[in-house]
Protein backbone atom coordinates (compact mmCIF):
# COMPACT_ATOMS: atom_id res chain seq x y z
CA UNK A 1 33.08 -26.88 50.58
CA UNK A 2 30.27 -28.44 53.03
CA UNK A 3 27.48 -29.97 51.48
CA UNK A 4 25.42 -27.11 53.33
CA UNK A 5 27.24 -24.19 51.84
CA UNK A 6 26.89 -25.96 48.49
CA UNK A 7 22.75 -25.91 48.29
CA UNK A 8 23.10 -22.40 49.61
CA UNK A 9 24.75 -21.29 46.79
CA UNK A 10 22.41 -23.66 44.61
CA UNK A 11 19.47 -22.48 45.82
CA UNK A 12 20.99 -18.17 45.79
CA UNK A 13 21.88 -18.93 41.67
CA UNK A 14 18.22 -20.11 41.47
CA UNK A 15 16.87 -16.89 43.32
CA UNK A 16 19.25 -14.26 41.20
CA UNK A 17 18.28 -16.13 37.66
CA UNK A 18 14.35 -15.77 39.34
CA UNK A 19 14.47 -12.52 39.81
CA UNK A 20 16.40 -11.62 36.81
CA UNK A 21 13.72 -13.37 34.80
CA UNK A 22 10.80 -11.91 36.90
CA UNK A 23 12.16 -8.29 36.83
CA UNK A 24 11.21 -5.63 33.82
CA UNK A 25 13.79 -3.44 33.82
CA UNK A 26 11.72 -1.09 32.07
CA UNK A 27 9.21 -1.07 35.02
CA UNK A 28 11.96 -0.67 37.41
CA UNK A 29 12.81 2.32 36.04
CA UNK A 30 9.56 3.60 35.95
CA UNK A 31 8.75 2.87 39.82
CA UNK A 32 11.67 4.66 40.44
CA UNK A 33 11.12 7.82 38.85
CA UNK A 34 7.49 7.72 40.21
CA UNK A 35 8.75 7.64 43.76
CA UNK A 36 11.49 10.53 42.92
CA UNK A 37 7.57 12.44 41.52
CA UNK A 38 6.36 11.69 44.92
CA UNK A 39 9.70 12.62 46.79
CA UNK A 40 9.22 16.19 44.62
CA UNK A 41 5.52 16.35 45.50
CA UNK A 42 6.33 16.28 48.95
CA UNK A 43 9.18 18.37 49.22
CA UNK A 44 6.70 21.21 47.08
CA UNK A 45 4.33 20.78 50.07
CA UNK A 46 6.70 21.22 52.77
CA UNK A 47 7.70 24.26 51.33
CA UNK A 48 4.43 25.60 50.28
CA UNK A 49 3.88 24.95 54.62
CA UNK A 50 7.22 27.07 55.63
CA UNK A 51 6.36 29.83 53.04
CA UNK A 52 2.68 29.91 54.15
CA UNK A 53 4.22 29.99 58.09
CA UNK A 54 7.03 32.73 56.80
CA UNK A 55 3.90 35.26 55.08
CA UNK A 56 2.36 34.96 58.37
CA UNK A 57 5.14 35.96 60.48
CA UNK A 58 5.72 39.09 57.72
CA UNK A 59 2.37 39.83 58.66
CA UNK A 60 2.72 39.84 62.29
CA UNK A 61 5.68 41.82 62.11
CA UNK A 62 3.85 44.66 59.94
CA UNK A 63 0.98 44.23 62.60
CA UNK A 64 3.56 44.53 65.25
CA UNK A 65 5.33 47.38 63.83
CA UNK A 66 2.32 49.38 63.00
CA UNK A 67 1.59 48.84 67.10
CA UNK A 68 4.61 50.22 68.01
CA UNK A 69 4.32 53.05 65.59
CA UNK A 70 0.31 54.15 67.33
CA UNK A 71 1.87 53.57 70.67
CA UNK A 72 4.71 56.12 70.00
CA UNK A 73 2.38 58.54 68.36
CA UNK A 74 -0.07 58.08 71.40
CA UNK A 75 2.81 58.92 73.91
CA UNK A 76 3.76 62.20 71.72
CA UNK A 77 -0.15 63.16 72.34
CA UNK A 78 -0.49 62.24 75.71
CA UNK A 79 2.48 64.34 76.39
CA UNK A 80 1.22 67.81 74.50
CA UNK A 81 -1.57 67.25 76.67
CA UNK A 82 0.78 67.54 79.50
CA UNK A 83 -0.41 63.61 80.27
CA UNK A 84 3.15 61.99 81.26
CA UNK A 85 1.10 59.18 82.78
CA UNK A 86 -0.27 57.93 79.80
CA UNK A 87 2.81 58.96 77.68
CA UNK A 88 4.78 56.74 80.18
CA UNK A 89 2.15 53.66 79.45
CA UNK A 90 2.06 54.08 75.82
CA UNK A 91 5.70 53.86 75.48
CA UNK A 92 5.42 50.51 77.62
CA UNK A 93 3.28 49.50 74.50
CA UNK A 94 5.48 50.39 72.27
CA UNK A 95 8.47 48.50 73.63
CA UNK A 96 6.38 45.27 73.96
CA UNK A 97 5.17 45.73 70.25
CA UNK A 98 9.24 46.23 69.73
CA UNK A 99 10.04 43.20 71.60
CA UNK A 100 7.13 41.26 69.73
CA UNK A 101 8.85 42.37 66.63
CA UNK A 102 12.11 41.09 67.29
CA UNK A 103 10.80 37.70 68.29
CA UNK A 104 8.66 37.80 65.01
CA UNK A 105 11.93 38.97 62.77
CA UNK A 106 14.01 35.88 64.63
CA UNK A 107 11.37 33.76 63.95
CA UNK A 108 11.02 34.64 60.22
CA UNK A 109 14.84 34.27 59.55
CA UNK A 110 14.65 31.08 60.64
CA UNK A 111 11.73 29.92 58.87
CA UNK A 112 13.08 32.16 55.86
CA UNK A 113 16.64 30.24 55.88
CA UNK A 114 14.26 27.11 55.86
CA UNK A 115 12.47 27.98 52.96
CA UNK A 116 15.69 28.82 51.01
CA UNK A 117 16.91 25.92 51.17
CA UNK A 118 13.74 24.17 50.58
CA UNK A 119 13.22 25.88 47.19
CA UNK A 120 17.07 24.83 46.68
CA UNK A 121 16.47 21.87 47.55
CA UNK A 122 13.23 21.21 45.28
CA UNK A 123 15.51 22.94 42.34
CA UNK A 124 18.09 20.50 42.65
CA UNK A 125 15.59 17.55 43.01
CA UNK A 126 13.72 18.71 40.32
CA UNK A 127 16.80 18.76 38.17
CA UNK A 128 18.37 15.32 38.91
CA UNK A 129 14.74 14.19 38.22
CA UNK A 130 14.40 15.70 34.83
CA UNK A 131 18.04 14.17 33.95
CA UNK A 132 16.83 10.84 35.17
CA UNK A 133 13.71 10.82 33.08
CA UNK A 134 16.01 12.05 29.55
CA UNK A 135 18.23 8.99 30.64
CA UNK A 136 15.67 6.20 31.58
CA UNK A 137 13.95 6.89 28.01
CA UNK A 138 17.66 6.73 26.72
CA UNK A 139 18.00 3.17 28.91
CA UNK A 140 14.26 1.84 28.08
CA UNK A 141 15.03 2.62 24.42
CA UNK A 142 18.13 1.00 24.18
CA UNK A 143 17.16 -2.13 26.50
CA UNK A 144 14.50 -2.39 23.84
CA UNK A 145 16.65 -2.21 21.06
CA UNK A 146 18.82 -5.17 22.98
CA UNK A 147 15.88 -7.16 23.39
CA UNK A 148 14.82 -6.68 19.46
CA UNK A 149 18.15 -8.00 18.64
CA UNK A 150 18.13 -10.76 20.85
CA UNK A 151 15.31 -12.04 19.64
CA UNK A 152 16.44 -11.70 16.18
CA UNK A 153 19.97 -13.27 16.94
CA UNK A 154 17.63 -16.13 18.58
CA UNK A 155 15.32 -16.40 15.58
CA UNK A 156 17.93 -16.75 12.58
CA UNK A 157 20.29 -19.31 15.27
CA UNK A 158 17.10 -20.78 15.70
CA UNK A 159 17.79 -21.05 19.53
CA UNK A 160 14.10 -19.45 20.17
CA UNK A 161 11.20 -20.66 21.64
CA UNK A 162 9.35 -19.85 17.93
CA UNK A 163 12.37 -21.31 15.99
CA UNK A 164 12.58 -24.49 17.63
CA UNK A 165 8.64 -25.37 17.70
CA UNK A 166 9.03 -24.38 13.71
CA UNK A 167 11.93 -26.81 13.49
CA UNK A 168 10.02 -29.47 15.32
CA UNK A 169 7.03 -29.09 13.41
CA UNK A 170 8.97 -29.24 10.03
CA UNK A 171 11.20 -32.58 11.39
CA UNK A 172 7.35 -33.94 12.05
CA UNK A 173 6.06 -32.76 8.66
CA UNK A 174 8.73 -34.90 6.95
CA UNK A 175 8.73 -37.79 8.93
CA UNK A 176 4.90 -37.89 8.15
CA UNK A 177 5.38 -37.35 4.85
CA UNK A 178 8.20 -40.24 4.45
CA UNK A 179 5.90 -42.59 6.24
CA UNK A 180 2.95 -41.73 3.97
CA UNK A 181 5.63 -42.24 0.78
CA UNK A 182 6.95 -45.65 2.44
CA UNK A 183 3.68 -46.63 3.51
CA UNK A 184 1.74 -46.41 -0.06
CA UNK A 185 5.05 -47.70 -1.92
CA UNK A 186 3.80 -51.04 0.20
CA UNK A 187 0.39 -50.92 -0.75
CA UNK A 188 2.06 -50.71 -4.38
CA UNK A 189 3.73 -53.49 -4.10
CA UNK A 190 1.11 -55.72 -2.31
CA UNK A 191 -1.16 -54.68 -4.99
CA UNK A 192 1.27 -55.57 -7.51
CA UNK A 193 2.15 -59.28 -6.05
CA UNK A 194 -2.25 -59.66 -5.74
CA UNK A 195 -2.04 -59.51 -1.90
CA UNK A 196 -4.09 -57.12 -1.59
CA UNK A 197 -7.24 -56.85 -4.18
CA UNK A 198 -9.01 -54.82 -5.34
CA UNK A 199 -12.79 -54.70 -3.53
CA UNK A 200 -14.29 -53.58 -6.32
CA UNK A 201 -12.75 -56.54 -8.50
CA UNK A 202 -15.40 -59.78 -8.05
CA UNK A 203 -12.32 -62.19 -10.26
CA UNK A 204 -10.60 -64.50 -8.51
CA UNK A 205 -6.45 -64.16 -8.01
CA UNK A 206 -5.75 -66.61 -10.93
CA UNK A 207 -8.62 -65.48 -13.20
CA UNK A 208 -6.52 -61.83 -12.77
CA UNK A 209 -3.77 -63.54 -13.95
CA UNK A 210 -5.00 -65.11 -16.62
CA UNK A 211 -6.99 -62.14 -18.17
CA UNK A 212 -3.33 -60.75 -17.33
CA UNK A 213 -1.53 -63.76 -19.80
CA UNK A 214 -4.20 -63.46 -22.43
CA UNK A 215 -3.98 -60.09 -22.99
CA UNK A 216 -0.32 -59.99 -22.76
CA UNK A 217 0.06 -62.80 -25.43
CA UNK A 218 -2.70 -61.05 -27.44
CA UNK A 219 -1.13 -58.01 -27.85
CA UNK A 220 2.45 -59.98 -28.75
CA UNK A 221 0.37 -61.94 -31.03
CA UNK A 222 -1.15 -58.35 -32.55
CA UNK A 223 2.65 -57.31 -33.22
CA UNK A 224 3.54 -60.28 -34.70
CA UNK A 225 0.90 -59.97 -36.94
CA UNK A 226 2.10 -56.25 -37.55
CA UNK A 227 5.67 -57.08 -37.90
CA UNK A 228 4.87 -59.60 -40.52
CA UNK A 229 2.85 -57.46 -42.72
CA UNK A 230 5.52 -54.93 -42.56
CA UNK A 231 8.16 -57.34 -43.86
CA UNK A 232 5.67 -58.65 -46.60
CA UNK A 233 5.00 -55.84 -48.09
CA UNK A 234 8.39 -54.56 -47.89
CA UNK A 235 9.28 -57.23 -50.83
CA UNK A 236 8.89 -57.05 -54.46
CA UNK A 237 6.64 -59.75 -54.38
CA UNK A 238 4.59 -57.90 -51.95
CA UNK A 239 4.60 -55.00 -53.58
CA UNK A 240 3.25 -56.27 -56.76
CA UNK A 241 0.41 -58.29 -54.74
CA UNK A 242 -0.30 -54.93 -53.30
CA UNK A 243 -0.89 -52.76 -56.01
CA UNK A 244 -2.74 -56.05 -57.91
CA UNK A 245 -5.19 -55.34 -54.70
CA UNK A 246 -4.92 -51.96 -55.32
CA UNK A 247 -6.05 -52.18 -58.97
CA UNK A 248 -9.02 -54.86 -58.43
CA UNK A 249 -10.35 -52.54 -55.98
């Protein structure tokens, strides 16, 4: 394959998944059966034209007709009047309005086989255009349905747009969070070792630690104290030199 055809067929996969992106089938769909509206329109118009043209020939032809009829009926007169001349001009009349008639009645077939098929036509149309719109709802609504379920499919996969921003947010929620949990375990301990101080705390590091040692040993002294006591008066001896308290008191 030449390096040539190659891009071509690069750059045509780019163009289809463009246009596949960039086109609403819905909308499609809808264009189309607004042109086939229009395509109806104008067939209605063109046949509102021939019928219009075919009344007017149908009048002509009465007109026509009715001519013929007065000329004959002139000639019968003209005749009892012993008037051959005119009788012999009126039929002329007549056979023009005859041969008027016939142009008019070869005329209006045509125009009349027009408009047949014109109104079959328009039927027809009208038809497949009422079938298409039943079966682009059916389309729209299950191209909708698709799409729903898509999206869901996308959302519980978490292969969507909304999915993976959630996913990223939650990652950086708990790398914040162990940060923050590593970060005052730290300050914990450099409080602890007296690295950090407190600012509030005017003693020195080693008078801290000192207050810490004196009150440590004085409470160890305290339970000494306690502990002895305890055992004291735990003995008979103790005992009796309690209740002797006891009674002086």
């Amino acid at each position: 394959m030449s390096l040539f055809k190659h891009a071509s067929e690069i750059l045509q996969a780019r163009i289809n998944h463009f246009l596949n992106n960039a086109e609403d089938p819905s909308e499609t769909l809808d264009l189309s059966y607004e042109k086939m509206l229009s395509s109806l329109q104008e067939t209605k118009r063109h046949l509102a034209d021939v019928v219009t043209e075919k009344v007017s020939l149908e009048n002509q032809m009465t007109e026509a007709q009715k001519a013929a009829d007065r000329a004959e009926a002139d000639a019968r007169t003209a005749l009892a009047a012993n008037r051959e001349d005119l009788a012999k001009a009126e039929l002329a009349q007549k056979q023009s309005a005859l041969e008027k008639l016939q142009s008019l009645k070869d005329a209006h077939d045509q125009i009349a086989a027009q408009a047949d098929k014109l109104t079959d036509y328009e039927r027809k149309l009208q038809d497949r255009i009422e079938q298409f719109r039943s079966q682009k709802e059916v389309m729209k609504g299950e191209m909708l349905a698709a799409k729903s379920e898509v999206a869901a499919g996308e959302a519980l996969s978490g292969i969507g747009k909304g999915m993976d921003d959630a996913g990223e947010a939650m990652q950086r929620a708990m790398d914040r969070t162990k940060q923050m949990q590593a970060k005052a375990a730290a300050v914990d301990g450099l409080m602890a070792s007296g690295a950090l101080s407190d600012p509030l705390d005017p003693r020195s590091q080693m008078d801290r630690e000192m207050d810490k040692l004196r009150e440590s040993g004085g409470v160890d002294a305290d339970l000494a104290r306690l502990k002895a006591e305890m055992a004291k008066g735990s003995t008979p001896e103790g005992k009796a030199e309690a209740d002797s308290d006891t009674a002086s008191h």
